[in-house]
Protein backbone atom coordinates (compact mmCIF):
# COMPACT_ATOMS: atom_id res chain seq x y z
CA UNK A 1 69.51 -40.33 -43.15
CA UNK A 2 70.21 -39.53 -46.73
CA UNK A 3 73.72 -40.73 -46.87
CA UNK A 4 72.58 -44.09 -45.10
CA UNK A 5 70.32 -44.20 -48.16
CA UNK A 6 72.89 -43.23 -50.66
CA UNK A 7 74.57 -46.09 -48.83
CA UNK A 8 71.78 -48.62 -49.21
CA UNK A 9 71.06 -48.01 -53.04
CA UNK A 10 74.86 -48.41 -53.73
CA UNK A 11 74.79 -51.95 -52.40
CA UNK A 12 71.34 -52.89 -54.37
CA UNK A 13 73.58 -51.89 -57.29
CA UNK A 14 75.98 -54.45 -56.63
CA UNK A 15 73.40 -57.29 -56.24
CA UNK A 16 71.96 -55.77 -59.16
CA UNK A 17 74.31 -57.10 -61.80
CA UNK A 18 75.36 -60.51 -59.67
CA UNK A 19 71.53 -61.44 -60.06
CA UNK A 20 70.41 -60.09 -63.42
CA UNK A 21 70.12 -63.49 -65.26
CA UNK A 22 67.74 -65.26 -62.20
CA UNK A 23 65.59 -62.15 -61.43
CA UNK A 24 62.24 -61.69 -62.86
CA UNK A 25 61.20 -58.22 -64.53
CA UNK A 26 59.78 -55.88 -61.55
CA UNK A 27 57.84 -53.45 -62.22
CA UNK A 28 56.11 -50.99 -59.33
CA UNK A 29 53.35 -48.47 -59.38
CA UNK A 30 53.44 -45.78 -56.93
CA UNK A 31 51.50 -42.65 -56.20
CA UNK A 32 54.39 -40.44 -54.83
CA UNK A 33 51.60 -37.43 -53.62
CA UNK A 34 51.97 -34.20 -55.06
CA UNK A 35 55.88 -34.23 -56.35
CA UNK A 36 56.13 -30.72 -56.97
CA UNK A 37 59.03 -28.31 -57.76
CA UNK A 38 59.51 -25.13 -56.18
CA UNK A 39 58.79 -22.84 -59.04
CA UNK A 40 55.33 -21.78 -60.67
CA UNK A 41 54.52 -23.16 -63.62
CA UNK A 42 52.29 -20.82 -65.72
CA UNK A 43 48.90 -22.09 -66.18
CA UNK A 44 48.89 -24.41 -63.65
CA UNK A 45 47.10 -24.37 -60.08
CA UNK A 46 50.66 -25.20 -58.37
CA UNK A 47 50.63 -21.83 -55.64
CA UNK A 48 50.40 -24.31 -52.90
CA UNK A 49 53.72 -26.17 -53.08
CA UNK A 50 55.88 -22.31 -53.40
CA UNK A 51 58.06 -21.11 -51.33
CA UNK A 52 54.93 -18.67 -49.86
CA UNK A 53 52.40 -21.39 -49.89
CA UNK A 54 49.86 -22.64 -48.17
CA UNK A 55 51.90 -25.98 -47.54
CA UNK A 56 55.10 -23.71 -47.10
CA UNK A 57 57.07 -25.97 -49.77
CA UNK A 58 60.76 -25.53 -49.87
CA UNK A 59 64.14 -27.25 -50.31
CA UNK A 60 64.24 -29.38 -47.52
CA UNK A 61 61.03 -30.59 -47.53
CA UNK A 62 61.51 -31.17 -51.45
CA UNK A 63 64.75 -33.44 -51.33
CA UNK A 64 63.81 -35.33 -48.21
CA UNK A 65 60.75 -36.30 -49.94
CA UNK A 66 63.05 -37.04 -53.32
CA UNK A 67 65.37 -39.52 -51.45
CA UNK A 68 62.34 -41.12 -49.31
CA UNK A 69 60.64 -41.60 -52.52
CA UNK A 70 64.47 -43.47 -53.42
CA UNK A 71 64.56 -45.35 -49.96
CA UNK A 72 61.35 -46.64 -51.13
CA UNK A 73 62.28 -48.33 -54.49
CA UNK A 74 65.30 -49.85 -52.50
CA UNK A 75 63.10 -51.21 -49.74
CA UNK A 76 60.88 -52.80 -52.95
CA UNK A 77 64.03 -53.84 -54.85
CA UNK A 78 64.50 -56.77 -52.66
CA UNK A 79 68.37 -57.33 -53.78
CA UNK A 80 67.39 -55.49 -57.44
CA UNK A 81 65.63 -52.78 -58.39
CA UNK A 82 62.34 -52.32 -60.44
CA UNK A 83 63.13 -52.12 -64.07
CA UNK A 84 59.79 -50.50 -64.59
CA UNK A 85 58.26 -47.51 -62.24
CA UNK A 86 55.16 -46.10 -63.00
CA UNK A 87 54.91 -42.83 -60.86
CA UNK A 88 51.82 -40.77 -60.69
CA UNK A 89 51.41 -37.12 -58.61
CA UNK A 90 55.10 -35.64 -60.35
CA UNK A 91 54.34 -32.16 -61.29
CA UNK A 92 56.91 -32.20 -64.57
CA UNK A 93 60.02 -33.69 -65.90
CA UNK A 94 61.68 -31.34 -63.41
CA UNK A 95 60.95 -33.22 -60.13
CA UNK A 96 61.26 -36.60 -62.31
CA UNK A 97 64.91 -35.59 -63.82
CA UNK A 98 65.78 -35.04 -60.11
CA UNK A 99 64.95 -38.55 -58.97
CA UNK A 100 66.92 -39.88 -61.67
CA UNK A 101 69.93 -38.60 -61.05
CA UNK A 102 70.22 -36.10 -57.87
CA UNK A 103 68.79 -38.18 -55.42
CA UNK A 104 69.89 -40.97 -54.01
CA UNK A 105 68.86 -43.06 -57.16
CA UNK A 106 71.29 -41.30 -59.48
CA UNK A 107 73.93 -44.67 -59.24
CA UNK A 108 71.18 -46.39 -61.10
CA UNK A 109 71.20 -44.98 -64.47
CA UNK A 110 67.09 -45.01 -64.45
CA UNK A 111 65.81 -43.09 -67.72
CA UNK A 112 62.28 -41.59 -67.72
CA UNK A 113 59.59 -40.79 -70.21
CA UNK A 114 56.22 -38.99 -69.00
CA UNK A 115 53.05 -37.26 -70.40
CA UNK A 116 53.32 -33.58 -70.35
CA UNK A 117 48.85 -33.13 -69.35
CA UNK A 118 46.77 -30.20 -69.27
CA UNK A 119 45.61 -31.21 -65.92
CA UNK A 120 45.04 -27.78 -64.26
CA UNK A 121 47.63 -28.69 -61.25
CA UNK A 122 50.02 -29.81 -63.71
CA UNK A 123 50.76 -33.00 -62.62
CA UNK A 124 51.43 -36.06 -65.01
CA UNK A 125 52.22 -39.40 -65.08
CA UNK A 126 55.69 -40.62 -65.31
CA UNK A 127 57.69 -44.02 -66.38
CA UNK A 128 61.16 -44.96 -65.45
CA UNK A 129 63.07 -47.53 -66.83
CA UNK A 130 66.34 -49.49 -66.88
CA UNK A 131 67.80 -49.34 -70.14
CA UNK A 132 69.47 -52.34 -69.90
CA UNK A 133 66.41 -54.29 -69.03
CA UNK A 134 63.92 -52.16 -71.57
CA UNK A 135 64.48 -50.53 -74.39
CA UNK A 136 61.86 -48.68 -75.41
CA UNK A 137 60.66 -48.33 -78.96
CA UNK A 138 57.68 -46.21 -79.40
CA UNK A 139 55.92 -43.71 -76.65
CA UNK A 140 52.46 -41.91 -77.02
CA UNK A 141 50.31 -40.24 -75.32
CA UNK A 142 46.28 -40.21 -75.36
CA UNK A 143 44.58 -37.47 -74.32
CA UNK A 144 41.35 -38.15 -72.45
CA UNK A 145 38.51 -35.45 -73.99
CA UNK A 146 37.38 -33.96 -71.02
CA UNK A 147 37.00 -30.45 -72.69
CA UNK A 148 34.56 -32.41 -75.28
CA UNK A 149 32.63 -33.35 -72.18
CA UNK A 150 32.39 -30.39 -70.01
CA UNK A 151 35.05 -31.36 -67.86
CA UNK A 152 38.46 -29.75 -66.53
CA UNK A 153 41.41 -31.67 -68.18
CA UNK A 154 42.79 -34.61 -66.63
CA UNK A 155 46.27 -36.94 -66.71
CA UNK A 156 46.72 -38.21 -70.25
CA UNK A 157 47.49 -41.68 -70.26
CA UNK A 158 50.83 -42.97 -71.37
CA UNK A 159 51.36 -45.74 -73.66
CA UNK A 160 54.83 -47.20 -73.73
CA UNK A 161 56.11 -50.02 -76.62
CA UNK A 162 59.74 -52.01 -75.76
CA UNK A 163 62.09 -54.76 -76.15
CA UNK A 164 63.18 -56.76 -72.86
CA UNK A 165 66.26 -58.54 -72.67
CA UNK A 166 65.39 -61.91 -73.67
CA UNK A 167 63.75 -59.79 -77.19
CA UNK A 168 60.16 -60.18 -76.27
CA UNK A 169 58.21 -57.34 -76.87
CA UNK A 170 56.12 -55.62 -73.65
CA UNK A 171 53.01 -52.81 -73.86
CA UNK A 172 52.65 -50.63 -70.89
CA UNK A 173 49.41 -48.26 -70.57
CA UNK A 174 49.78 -46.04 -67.13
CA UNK A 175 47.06 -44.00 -66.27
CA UNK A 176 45.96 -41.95 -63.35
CA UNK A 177 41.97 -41.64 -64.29
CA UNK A 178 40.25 -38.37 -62.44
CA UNK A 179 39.38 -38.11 -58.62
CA UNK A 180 36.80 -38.52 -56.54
CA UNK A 181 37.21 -35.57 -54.34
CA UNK A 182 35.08 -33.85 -54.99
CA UNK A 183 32.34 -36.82 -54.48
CA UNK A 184 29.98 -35.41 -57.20
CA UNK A 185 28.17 -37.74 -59.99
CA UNK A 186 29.91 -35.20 -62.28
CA UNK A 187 33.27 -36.52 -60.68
CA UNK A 188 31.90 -39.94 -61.34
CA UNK A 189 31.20 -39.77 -64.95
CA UNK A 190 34.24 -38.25 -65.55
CA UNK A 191 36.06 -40.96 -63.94
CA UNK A 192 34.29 -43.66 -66.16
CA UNK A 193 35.11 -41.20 -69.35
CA UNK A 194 38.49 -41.52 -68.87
CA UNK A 195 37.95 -45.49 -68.41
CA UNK A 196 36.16 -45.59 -71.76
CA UNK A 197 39.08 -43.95 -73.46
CA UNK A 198 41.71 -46.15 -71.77
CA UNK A 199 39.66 -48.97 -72.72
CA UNK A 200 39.53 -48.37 -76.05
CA UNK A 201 43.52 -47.63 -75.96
CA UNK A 202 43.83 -51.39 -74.53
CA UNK A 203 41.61 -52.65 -76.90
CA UNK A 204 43.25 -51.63 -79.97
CA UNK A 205 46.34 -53.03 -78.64
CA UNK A 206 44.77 -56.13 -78.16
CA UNK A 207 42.88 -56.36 -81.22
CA UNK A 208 45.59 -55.97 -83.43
CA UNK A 209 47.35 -59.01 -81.81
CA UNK A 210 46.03 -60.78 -78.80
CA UNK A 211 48.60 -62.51 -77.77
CA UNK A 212 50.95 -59.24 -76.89
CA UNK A 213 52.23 -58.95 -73.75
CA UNK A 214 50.23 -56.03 -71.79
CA UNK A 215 50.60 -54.03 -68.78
CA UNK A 216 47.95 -51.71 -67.43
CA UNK A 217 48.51 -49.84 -64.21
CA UNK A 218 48.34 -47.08 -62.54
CA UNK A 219 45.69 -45.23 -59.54
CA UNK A 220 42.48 -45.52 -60.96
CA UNK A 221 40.64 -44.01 -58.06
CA UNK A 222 38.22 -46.55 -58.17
CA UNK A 223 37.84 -50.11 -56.30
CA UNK A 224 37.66 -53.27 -57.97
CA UNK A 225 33.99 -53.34 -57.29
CA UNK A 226 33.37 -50.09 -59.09
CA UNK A 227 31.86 -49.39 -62.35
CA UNK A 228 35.14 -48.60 -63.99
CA UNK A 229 36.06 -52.62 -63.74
CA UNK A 230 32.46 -53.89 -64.09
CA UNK A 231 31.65 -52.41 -67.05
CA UNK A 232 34.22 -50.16 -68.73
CA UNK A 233 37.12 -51.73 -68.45
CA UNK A 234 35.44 -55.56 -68.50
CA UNK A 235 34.58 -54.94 -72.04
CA UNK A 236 38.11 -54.71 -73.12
CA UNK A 237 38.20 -59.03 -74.24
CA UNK A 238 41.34 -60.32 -73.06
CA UNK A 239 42.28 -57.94 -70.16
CA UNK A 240 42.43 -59.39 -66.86
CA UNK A 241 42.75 -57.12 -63.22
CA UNK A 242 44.92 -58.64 -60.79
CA UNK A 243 44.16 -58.92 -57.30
CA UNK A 244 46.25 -57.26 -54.69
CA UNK A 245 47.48 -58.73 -51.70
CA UNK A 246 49.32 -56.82 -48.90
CA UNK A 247 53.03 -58.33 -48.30
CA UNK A 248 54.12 -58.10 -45.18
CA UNK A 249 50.50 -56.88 -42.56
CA UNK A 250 47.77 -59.18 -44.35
CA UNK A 251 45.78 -58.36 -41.43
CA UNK A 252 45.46 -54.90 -41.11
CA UNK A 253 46.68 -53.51 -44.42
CA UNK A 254 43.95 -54.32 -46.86
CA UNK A 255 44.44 -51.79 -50.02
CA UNK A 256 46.62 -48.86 -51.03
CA UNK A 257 44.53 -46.02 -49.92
CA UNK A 258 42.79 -45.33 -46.39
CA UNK A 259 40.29 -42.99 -45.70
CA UNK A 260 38.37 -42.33 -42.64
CA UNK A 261 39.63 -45.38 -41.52
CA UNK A 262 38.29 -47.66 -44.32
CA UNK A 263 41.15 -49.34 -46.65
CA UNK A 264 40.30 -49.53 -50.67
CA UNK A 265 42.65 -50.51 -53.37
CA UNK A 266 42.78 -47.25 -55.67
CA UNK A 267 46.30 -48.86 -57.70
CA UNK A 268 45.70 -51.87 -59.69
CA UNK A 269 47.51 -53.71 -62.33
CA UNK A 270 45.73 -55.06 -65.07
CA UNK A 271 47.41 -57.58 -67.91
CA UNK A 272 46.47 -59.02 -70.94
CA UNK A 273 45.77 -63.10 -71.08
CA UNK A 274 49.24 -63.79 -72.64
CA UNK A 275 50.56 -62.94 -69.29
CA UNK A 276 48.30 -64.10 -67.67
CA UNK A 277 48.07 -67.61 -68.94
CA UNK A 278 50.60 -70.24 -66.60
CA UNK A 279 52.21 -71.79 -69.91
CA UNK A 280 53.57 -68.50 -71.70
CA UNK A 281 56.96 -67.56 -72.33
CA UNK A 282 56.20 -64.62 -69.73
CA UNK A 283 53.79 -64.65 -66.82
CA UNK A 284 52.80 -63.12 -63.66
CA UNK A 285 54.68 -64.77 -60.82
CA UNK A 286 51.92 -65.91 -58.18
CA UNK A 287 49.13 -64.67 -60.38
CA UNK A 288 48.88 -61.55 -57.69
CA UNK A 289 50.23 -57.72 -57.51
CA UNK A 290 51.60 -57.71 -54.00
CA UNK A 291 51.33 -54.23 -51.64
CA UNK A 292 54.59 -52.82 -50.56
CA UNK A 293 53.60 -52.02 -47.00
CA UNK A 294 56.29 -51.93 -45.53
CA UNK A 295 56.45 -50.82 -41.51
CA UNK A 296 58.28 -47.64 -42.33
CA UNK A 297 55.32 -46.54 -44.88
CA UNK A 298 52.88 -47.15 -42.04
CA UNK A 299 51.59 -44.67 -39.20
CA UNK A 300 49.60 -45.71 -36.51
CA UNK A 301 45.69 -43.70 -37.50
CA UNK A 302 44.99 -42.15 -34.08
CA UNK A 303 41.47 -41.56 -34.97
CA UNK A 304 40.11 -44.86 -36.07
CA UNK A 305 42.50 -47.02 -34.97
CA UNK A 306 44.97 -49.83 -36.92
CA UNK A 307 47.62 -48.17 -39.25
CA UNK A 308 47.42 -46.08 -42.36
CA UNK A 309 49.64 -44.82 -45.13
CA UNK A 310 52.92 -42.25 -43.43
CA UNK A 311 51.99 -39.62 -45.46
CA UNK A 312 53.52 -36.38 -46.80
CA UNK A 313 50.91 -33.73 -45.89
CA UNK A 314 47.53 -34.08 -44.05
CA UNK A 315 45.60 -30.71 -45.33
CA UNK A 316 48.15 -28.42 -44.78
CA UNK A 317 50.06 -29.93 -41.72
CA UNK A 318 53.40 -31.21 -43.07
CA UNK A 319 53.95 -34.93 -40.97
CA UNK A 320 57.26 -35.45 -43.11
CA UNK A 321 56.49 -39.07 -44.34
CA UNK A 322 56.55 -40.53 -47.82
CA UNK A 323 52.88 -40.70 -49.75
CA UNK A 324 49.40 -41.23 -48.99
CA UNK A 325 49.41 -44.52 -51.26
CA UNK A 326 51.41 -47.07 -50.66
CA UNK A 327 53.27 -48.79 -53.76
CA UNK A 328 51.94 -51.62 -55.46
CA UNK A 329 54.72 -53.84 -57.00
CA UNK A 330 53.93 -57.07 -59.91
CA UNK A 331 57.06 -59.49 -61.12
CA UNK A 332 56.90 -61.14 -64.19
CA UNK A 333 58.65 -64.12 -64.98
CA UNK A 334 60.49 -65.19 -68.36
CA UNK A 335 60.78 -68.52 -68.39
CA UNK A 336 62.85 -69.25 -71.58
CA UNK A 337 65.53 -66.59 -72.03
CA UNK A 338 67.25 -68.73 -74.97
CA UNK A 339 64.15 -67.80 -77.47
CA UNK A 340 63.51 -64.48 -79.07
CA UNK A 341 60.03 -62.63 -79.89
CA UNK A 342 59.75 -61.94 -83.78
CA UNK A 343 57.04 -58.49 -82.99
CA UNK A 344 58.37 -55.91 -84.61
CA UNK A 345 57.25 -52.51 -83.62
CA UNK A 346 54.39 -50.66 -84.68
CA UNK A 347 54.61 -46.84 -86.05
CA UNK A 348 54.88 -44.17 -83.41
CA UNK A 349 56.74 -41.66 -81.71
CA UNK A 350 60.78 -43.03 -81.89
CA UNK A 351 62.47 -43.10 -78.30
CA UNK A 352 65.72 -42.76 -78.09
């Protein structure tokens, strides 16, 4: 399977530079669930996914979920591949250095940059990129102040500054906000402190200049409906959440996330009204994020019925299959590749 894989990427690569000038700029969002290496990482909860662990991690199991995860962004490449990924669930640059170039992606010359959390499992959020299509120009990370609050630290968010090829300037803010697991109000507030502080990240990109190009995504463990988006995040002026529409089952995939047979829409991209507006030198193509559902991401649920994300583990049971999220994928569209953006960058953290 692998090589057929290797196989499959090789020929995207090909298309890949035929098509650069017509394509728009792709950019996918993807909880891979629990990308972990095989060694301990002191300080971290990560005794689970060892060699001796309760999920009985090991090489196999680790590089067959490594070149799924790379038969995945083929499958959403479409003829080319994202120039953006925002992953969420990889346990350190490890795992995300191996995607890059040992799986079946390594043809592709993706780059990554990712937040290095005190989450107590360890895991972060991660950003890859083609360099030819983004060149990034400042990267920095804000911490969420959960210790402040009580709380057990969480995902820092990840706030990315770059040049695309036609010289416009994009921002990118990923973020994986708290669970819900454990279903507790505690869990709840949390949840919204982390949306307060990635709120007030967005708006003081905004602020300074509204008329930037902004991308916010990443799983927010929270609906549309939630408080997060009604309140939170819907104070940020100028920041507008997408809806997401499933691609190829509208009628029986209805979010990225199923649970007890119930679909919800935990990923969600979010984008500032420059983008959003139909007249821009850059917009969203078809105003929508569109679900990658794919058949081979699916599983019939046996329980309640209709299909559900093919998923790595279930509790401890290994099934083999590629996340428990399915990827969420937005194009945006230059429409005038013969003018240049004058935005310089603003002071940060050099990449590169």
């Amino acid at each position: 399977m692998i090589r057929w894989i290797y196989i499959g990427v090789l020929v995207f690569v090909h298309g890949f530079f035929r098509a650069e000038a017509q394509r728009p700029f792709r950019i996918l969002e993807y909880n891979v669930e629990n990308l972990f290496d095989l060694r301990h990482d002191d300080g971290h909860r990560d005794e689970e996914f060892l060699l001796e662990g309760e999920k009985c991690w090991n090489a196999y199991k680790y590089w067959k979920k490594q070149n799924l995860l790379a038969k995945v962004v083929a499958a959403v490449g479409e003829g080319h591949i994202p120039d953006l990924m925002v992953l969420c669930e990889v346990e350190n640059d490890t795992v995300v250095r191996d995607l890059c170039r040992r799986s079946a992606l390594r043809a592709l010359g993706y780059r990554s940059l990712q937040t290095a959390s005190e989450d107590d499992r360890g895991i972060d959020v991660a950003v890859l990129y083609q360099p030819g299509r983004f060149r990034p120009l400042r990267c920095d990370t804000v911490r969420v102040p959960s210790r402040e609050y009580g709380f057990s630290p969480t995902r820092d968010l990840l706030y990315l500054q770059g040049k695309l090829q036609s010289g416009d300037t994009l921002h990118l803010v990923a973020c994986h906000l708290p669970s819900k697991y454990s279903g507790t109000r505690a869990a709840d507030r949390h949840r919204r402190l982390a949306a307060r502080t990635l709120a007030a990240l967005c708006d003081s990109v905004l602020r300074e200049n509204p008329n930037r190009y902004l991308v916010v995504t990443g799983d927010f463990n929270a609906s549309a409906s939630e408080e997060i988006f009604r309140k939170e995040l819907a104070a940020v002026s100028g920041l507008y959440l997408l809806p997401a529409r499933a691609q190829n089952h509208p009628q029986s995939v209805h979010g990225t996330y199923r649970y007890r047979g119930r679909w919800s829409c935990l990923d969600h991209f979010l984008v500032s009204g420059a983008l959003k507006r139909s007249d821009g030198r850059i917009g969203v193509k078809d105003t929508v994020a569109r679900v990658a559902d794919f058949p081979f991401l699916l599983q019939r649920d046996e329980k309640y019925g209709g299909w559900k994300p093919f998923r790595t583990y279930l509790g401890p049971r290994y099934l083999g299959g590629y996340s428990d999220h399915l990827p969420l994928v937005l194009d945006l569209i230059i429409r005038d590749d013969t003018v240049r953006c004058s935005e310089s960058s603003s002071p940060g953290k050099s990449v590169p």
